[in-house]
N, C-alpha and C. Protein backbone atom coordinates (compact mmCIF):
# COMPACT_ATOMS: atom_id res chain seq x y z
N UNK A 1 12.17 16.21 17.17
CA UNK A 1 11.82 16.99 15.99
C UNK A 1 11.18 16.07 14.96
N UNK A 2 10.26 16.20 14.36
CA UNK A 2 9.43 15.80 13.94
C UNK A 2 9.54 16.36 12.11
N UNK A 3 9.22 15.32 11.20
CA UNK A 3 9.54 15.76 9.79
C UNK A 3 8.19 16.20 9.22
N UNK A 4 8.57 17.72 8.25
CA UNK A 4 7.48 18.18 7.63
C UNK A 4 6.90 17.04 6.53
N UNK A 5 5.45 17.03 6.66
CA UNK A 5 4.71 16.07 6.12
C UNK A 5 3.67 17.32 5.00
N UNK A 6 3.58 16.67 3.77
CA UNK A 6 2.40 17.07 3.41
C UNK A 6 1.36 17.29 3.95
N UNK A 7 0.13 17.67 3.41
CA UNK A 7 -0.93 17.92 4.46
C UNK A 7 -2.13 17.59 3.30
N UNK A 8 -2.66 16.15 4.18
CA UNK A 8 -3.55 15.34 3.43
C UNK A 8 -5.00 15.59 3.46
N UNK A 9 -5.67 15.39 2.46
CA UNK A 9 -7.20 16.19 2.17
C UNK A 9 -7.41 13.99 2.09
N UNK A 10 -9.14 13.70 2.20
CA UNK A 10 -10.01 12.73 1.72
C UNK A 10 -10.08 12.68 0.25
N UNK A 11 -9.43 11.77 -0.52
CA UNK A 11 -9.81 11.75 -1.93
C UNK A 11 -10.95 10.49 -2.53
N UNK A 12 -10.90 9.88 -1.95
CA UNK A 12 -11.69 8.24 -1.80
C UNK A 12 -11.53 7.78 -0.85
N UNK A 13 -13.06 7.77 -0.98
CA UNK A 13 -13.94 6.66 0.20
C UNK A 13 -14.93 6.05 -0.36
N UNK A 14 -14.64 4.27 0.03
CA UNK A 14 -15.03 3.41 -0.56
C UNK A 14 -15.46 2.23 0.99
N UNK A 15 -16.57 2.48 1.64
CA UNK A 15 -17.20 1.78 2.30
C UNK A 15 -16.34 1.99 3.75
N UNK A 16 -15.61 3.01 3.97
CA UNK A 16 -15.01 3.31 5.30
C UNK A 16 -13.43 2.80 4.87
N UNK A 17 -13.10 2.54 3.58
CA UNK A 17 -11.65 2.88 3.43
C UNK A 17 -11.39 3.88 2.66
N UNK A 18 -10.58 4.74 3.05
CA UNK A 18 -10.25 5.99 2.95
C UNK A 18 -8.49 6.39 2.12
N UNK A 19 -9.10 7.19 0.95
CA UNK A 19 -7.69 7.35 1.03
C UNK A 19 -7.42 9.00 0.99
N UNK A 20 -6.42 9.24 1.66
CA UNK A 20 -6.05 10.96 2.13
C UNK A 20 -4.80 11.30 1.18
N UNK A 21 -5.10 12.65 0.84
CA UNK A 21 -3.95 12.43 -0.19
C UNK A 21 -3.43 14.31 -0.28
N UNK A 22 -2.17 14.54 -1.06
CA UNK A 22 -1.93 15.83 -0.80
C UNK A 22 -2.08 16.49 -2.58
N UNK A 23 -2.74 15.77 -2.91
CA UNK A 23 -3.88 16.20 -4.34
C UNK A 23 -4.45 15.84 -4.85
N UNK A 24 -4.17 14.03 -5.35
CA UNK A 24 -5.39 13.29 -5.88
C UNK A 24 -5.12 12.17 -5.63
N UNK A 25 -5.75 11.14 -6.17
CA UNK A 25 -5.15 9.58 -6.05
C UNK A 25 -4.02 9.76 -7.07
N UNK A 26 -2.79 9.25 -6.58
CA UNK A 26 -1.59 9.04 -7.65
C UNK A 26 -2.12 8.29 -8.87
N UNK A 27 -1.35 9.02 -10.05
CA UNK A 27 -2.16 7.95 -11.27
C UNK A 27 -1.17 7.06 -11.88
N UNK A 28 -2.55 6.03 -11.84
CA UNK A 28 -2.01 4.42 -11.84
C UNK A 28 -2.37 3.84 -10.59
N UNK A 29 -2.73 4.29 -9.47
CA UNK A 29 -2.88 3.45 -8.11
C UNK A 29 -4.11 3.46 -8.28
N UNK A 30 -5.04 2.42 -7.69
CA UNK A 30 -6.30 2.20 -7.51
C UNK A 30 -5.86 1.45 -5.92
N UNK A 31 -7.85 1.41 -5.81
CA UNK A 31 -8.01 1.12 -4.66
C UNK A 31 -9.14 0.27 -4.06
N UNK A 32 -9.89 -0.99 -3.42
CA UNK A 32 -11.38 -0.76 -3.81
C UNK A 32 -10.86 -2.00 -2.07
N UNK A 33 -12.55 -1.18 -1.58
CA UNK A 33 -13.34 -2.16 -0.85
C UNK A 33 -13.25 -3.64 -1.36
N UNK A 34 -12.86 -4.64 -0.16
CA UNK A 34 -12.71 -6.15 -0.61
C UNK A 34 -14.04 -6.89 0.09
N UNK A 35 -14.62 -7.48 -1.06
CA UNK A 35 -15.56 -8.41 -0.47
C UNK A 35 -15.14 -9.50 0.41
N UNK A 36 -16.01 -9.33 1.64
CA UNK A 36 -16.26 -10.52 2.55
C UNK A 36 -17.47 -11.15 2.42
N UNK A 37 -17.67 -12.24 2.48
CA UNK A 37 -18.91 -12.84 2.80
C UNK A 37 -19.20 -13.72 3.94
N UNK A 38 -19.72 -13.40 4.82
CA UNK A 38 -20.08 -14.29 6.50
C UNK A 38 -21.13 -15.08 6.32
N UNK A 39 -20.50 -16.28 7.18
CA UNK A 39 -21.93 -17.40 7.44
C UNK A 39 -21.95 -17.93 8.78
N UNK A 40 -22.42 -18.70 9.13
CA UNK A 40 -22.20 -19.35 10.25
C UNK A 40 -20.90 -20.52 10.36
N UNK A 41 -20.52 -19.98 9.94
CA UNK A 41 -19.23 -20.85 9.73
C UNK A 41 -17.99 -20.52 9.31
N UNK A 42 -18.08 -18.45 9.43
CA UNK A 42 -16.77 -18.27 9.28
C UNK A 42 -17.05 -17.17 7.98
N UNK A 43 -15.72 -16.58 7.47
CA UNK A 43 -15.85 -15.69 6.85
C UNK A 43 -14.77 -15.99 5.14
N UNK A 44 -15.68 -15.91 4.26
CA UNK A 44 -14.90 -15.79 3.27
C UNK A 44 -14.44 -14.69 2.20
N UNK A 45 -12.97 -14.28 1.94
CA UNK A 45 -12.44 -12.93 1.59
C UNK A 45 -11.87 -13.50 0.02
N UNK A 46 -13.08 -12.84 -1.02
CA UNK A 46 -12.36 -12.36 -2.33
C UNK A 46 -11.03 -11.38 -2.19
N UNK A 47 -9.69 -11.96 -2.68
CA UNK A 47 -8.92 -10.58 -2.96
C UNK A 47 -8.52 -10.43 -4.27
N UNK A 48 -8.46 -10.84 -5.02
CA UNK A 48 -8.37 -10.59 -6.14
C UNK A 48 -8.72 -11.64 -7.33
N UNK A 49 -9.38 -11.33 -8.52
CA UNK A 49 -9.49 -12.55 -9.80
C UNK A 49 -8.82 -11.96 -11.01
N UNK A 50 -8.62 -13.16 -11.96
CA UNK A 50 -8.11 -12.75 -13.03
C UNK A 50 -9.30 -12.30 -14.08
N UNK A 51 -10.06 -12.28 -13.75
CA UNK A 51 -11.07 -11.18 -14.37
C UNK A 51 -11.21 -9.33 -13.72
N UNK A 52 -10.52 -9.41 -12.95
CA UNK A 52 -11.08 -8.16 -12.31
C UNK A 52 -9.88 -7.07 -13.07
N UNK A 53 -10.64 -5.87 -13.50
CA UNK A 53 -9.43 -5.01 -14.50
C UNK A 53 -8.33 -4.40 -14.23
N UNK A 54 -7.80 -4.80 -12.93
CA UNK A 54 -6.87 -4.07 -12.77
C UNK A 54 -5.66 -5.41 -12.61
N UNK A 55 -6.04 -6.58 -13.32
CA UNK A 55 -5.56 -7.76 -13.80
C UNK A 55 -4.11 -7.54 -15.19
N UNK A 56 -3.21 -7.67 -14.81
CA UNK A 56 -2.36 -7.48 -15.76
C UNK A 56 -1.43 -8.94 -16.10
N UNK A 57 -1.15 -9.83 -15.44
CA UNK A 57 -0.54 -10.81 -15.80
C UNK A 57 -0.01 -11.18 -13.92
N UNK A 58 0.39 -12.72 -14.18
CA UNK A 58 0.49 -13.40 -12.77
C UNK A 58 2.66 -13.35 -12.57
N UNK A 59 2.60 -12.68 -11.74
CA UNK A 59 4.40 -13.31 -11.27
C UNK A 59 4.62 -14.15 -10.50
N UNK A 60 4.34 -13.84 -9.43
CA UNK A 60 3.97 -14.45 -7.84
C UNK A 60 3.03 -13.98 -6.48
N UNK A 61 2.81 -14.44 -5.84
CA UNK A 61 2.14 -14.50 -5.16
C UNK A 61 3.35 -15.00 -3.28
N UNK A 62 2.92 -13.88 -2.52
CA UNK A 62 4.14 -14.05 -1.42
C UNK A 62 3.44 -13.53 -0.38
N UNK A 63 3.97 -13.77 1.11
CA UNK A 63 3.36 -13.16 2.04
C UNK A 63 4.31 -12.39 2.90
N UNK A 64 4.48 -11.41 3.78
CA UNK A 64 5.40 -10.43 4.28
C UNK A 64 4.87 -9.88 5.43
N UNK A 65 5.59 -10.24 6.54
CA UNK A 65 5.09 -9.69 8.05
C UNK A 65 5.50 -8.43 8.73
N UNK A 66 5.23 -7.98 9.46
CA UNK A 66 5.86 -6.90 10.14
C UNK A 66 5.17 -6.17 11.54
N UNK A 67 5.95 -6.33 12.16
CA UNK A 67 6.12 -6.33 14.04
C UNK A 67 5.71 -5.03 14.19
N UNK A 68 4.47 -4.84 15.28
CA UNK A 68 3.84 -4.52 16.04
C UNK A 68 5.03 -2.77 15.91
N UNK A 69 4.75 -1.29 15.10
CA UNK A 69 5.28 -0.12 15.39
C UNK A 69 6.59 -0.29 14.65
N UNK A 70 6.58 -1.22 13.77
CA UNK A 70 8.03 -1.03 12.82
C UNK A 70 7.33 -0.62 11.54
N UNK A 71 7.95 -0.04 10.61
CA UNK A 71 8.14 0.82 9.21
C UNK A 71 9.09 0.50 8.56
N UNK A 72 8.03 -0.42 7.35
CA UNK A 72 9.34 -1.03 6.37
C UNK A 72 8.40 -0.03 5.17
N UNK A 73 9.32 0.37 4.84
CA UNK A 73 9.66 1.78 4.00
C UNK A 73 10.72 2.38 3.44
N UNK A 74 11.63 2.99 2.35
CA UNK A 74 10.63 3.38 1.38
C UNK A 74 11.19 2.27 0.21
N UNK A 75 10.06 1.76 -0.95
CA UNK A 75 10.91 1.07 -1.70
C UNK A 75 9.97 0.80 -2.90
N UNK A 76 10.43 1.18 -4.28
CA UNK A 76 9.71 0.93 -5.26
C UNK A 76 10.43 0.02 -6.71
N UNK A 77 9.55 -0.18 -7.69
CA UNK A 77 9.76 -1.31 -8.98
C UNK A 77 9.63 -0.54 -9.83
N UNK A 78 10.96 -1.03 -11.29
CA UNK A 78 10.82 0.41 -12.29
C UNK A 78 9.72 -1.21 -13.33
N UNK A 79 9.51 -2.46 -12.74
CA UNK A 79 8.62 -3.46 -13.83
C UNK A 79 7.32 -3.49 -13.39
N UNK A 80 7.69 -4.21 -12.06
CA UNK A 80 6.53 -4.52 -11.44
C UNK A 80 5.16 -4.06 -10.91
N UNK A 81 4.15 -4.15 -10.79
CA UNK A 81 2.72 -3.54 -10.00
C UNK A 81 2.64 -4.55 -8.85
N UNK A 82 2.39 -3.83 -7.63
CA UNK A 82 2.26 -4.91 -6.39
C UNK A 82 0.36 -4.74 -6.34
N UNK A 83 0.22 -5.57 -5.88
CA UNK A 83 -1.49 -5.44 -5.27
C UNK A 83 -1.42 -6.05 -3.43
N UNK A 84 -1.74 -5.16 -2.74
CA UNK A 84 -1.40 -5.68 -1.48
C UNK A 84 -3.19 -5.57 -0.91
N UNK A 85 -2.84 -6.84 0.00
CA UNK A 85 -3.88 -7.35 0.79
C UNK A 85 -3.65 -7.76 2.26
N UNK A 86 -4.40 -6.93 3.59
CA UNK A 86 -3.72 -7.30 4.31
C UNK A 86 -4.83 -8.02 5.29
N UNK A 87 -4.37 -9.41 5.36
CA UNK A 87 -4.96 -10.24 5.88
C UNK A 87 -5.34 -10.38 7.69
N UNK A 88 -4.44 -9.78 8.26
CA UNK A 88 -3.93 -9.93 9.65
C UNK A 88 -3.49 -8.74 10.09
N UNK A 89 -3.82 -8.17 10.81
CA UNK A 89 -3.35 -6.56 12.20
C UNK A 89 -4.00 -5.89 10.72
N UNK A 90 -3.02 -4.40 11.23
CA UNK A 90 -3.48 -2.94 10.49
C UNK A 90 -2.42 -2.67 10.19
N UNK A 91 -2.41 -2.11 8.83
CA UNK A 91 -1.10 -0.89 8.97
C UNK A 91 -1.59 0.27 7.91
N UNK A 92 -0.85 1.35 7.58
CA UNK A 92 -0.99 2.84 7.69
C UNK A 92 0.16 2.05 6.59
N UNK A 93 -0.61 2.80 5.01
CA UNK A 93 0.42 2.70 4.16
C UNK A 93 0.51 4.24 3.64
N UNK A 94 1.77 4.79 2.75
CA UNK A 94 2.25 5.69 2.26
C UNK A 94 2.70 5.02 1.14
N UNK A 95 1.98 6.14 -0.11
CA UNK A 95 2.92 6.07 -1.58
C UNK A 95 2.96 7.90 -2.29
N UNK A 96 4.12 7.49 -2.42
CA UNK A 96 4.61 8.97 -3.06
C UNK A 96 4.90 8.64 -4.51
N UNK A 97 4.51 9.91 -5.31
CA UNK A 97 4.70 9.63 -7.06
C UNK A 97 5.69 10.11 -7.09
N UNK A 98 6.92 9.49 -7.34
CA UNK A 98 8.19 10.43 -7.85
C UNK A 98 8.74 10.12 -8.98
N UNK A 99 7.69 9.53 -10.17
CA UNK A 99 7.79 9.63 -11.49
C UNK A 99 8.20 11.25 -12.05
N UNK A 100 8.37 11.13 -12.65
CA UNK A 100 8.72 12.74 -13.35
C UNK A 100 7.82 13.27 -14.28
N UNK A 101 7.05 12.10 -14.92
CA UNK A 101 6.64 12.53 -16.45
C UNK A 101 4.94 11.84 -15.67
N UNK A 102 4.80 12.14 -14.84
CA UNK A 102 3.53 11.49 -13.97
C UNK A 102 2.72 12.92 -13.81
N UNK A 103 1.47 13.16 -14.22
CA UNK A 103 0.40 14.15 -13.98
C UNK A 103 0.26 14.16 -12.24
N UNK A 104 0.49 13.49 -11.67
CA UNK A 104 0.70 13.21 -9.99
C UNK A 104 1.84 13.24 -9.44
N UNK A 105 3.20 14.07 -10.20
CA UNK A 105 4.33 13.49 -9.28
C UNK A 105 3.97 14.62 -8.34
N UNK A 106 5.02 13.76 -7.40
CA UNK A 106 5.12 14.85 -5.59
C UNK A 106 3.68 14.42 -4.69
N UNK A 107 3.17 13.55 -5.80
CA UNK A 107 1.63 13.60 -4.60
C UNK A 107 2.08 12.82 -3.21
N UNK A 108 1.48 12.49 -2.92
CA UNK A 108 1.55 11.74 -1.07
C UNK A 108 -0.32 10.96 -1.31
N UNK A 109 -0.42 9.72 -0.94
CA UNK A 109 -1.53 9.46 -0.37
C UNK A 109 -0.84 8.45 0.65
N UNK A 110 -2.26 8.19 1.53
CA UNK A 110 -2.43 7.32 2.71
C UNK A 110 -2.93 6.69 3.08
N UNK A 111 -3.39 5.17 3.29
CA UNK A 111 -4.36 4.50 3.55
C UNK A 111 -4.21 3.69 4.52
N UNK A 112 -5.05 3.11 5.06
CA UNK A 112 -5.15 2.12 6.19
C UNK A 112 -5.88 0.91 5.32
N UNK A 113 -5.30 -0.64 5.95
CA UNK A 113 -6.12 -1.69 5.30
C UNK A 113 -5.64 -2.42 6.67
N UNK A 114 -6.35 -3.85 6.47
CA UNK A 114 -6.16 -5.14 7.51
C UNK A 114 -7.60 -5.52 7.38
N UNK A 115 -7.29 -6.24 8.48
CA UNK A 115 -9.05 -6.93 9.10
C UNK A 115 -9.88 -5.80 9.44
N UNK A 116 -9.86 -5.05 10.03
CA UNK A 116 -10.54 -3.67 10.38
C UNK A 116 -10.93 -3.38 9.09
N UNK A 117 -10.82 -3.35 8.10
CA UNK A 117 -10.76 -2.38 6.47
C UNK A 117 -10.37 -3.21 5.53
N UNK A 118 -10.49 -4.45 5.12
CA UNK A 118 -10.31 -4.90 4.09
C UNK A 118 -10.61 -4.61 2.94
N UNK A 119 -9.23 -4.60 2.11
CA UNK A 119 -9.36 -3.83 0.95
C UNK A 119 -7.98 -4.67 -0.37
N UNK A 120 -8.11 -3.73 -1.46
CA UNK A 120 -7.28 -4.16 -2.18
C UNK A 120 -6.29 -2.77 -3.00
N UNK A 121 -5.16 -2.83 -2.93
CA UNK A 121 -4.44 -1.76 -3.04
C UNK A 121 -3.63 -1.85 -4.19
N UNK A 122 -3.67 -1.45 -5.72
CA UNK A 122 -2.89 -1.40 -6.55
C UNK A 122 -1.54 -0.51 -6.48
N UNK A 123 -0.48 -1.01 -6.48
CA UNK A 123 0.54 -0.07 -7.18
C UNK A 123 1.50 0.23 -7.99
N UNK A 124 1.07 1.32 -8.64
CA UNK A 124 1.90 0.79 -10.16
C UNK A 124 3.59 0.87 -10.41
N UNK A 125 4.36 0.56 -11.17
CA UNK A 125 5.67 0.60 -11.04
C UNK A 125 6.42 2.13 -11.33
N UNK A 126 7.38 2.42 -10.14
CA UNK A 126 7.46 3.80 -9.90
C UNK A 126 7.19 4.90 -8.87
N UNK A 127 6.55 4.41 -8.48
CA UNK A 127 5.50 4.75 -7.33
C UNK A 127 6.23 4.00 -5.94
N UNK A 128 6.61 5.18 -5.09
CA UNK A 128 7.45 5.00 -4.29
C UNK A 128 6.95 4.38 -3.03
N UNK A 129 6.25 3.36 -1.85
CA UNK A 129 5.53 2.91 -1.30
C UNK A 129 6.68 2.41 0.40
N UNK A 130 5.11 2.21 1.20
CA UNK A 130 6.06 1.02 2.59
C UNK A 130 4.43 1.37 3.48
N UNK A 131 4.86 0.96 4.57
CA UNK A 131 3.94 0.66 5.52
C UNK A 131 4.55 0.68 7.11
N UNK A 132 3.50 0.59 7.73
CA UNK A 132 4.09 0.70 9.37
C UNK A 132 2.51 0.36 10.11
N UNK A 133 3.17 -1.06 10.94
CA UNK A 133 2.34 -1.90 11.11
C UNK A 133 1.69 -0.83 12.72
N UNK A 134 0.32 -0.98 12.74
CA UNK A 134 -0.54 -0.39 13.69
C UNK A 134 -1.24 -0.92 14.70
N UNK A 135 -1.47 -2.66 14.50
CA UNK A 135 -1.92 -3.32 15.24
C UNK A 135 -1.06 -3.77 16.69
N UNK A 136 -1.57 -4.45 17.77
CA UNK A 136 -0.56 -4.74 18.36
C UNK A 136 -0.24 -6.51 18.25
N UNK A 137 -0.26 -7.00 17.23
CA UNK A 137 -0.10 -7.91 16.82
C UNK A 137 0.68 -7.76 15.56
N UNK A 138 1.46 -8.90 15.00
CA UNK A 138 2.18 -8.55 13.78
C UNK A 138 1.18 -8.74 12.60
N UNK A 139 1.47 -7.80 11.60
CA UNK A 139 0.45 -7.64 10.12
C UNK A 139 0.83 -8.68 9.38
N UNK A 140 -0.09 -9.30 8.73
CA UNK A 140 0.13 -10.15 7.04
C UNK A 140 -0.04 -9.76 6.24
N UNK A 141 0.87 -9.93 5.51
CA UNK A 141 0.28 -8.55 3.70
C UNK A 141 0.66 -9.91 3.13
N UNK A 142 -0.06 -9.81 1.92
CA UNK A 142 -0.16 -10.86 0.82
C UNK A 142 -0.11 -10.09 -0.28
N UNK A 143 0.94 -9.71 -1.15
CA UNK A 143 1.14 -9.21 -2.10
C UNK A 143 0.78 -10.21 -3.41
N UNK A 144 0.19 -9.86 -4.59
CA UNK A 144 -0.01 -10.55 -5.53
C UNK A 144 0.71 -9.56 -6.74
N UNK A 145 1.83 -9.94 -6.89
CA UNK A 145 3.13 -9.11 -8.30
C UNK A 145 2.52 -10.04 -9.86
N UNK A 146 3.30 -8.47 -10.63
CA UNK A 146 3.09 -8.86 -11.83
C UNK A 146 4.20 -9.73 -12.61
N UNK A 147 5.10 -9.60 -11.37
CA UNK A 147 6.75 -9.99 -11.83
C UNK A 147 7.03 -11.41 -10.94
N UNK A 148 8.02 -12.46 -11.77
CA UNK A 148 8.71 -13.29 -11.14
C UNK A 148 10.10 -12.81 -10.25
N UNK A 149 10.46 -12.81 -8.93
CA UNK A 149 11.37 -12.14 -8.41
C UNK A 149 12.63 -12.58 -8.91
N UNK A 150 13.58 -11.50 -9.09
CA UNK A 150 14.73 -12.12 -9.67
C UNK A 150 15.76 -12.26 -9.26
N UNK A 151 16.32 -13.03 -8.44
CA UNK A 151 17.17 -13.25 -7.18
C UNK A 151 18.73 -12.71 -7.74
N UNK A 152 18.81 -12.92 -9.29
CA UNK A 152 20.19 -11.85 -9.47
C UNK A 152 20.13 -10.49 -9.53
N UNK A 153 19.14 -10.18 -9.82
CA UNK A 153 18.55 -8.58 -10.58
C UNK A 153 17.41 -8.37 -10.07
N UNK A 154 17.05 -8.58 -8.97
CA UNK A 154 16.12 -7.72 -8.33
C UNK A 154 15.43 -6.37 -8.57
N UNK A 155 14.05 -6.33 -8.67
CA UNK A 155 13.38 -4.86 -9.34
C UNK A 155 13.39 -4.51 -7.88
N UNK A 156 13.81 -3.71 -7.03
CA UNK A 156 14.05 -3.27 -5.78
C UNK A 156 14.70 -2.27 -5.56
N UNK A 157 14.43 -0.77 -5.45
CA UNK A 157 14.94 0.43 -5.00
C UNK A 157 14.57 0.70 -4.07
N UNK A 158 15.81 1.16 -3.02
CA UNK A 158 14.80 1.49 -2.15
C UNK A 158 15.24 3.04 -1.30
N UNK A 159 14.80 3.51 0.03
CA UNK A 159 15.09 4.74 0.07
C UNK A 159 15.25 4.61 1.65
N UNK A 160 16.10 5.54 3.02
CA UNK A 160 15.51 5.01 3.96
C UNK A 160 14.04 5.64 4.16
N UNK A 161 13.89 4.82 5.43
CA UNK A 161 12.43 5.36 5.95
C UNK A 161 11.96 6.53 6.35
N UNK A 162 12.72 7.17 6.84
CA UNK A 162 13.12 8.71 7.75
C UNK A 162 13.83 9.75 7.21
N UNK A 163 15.25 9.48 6.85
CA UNK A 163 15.84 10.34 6.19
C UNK A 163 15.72 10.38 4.69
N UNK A 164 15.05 10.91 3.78
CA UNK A 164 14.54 10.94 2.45
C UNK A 164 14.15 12.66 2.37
N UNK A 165 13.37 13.08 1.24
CA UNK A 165 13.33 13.67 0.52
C UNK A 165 11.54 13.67 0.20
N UNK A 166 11.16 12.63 0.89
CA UNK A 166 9.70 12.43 0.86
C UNK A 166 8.93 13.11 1.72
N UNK A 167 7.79 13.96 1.20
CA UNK A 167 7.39 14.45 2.36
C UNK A 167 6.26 14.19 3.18
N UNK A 168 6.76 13.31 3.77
CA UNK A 168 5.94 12.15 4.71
C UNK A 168 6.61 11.75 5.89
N UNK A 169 6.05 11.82 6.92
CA UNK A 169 6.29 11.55 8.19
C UNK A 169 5.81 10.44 8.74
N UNK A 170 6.37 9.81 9.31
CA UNK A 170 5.47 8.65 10.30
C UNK A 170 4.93 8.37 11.58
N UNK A 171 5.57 9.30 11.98
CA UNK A 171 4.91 9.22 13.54
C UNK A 171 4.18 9.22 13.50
N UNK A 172 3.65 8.60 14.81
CA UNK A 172 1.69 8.73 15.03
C UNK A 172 1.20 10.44 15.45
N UNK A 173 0.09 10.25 14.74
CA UNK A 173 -0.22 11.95 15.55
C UNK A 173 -1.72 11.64 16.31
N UNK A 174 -1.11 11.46 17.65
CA UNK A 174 -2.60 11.27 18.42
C UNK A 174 -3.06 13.00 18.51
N UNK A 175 -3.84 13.01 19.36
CA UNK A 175 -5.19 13.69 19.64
C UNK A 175 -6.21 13.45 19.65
């Protein structure tokens, strides 16, 4: 049995990354095509500057893996904004608005990033998020936070993956 999922429309598309959503882009999340530049010698990937506006201040900078059909999900920050970049495989991300006082709560969007789709993914604090790696290799996400992590007090809520209240599903849906 399989969990009722929203049912996602194209809201942005930005050079073949796509984001599907079940009303608009959640507000506060952005999204944008990441420059590559190729030479004969290899490829070099802008992911983010401290000029670019969706620049709010530096916490840390970390990297986070995840194995080939696993779903680390659901978990959000009432401080922090993550910006994720995924360097290595694919994965299929989900963020749900379950702010209250949010012109977007209840939304659902969906995106795909990695090497296939390089991109850059804002998300703002509140905003309920996870991923589930697609490649058959393990994914690299390189998160760039607005926050220093705080090993007593952790900004970390989280929800499970499956049994929630979210209406989002993960299974794959071939055809």
């Amino acid at each position: 049995m399989t969990k009722k999922s929203a049912t996602l429309k194209t809201v942005l598309s930005d050079e073949g990354l796509t984001v599907r959503s079940s009303g608009a882009l959640i507000d506060g999340v952005a999204v944008r095509r990441a420059k590559v530049i190729p030479d004969e010698r290899g490829r070099l990937g802008e992911i983010f500057r401290a000029d670019d506006p969706w620049f709010e201040k530096f916490g840390q900078v970390y990297f986070t893996t995840t194995y080939p059909g696993v779903v680390k999900a659901w978990h959000y920050h009432k401080k922090q904004t993550d910006h994720f970049y995924v360097i290595k495989g694919m994965v299929k991300i989900a963020l749900y608005d379950q702010r209250e006082d949010s012109p977007t709560h209840g939304i659902v969007n969906e995106l795909y990033l990695g090497e296939h789709c390089p991109g850059l993914l804002r998300i703002p604090p509140g905003v309920m998020h996870g991923w589930m790696c697609l490649s058959h290799t393990e994914a690299y996400i390189i998160n760039v936070v607005s926050e220093t992590y705080n090993y007593d007090d952790p900004d970390e809520f989280r929800a499970d993956p499956h049994e929630n209240s979210i209406p989002y599903d993960w299974t794959r849906k071939d055809g």
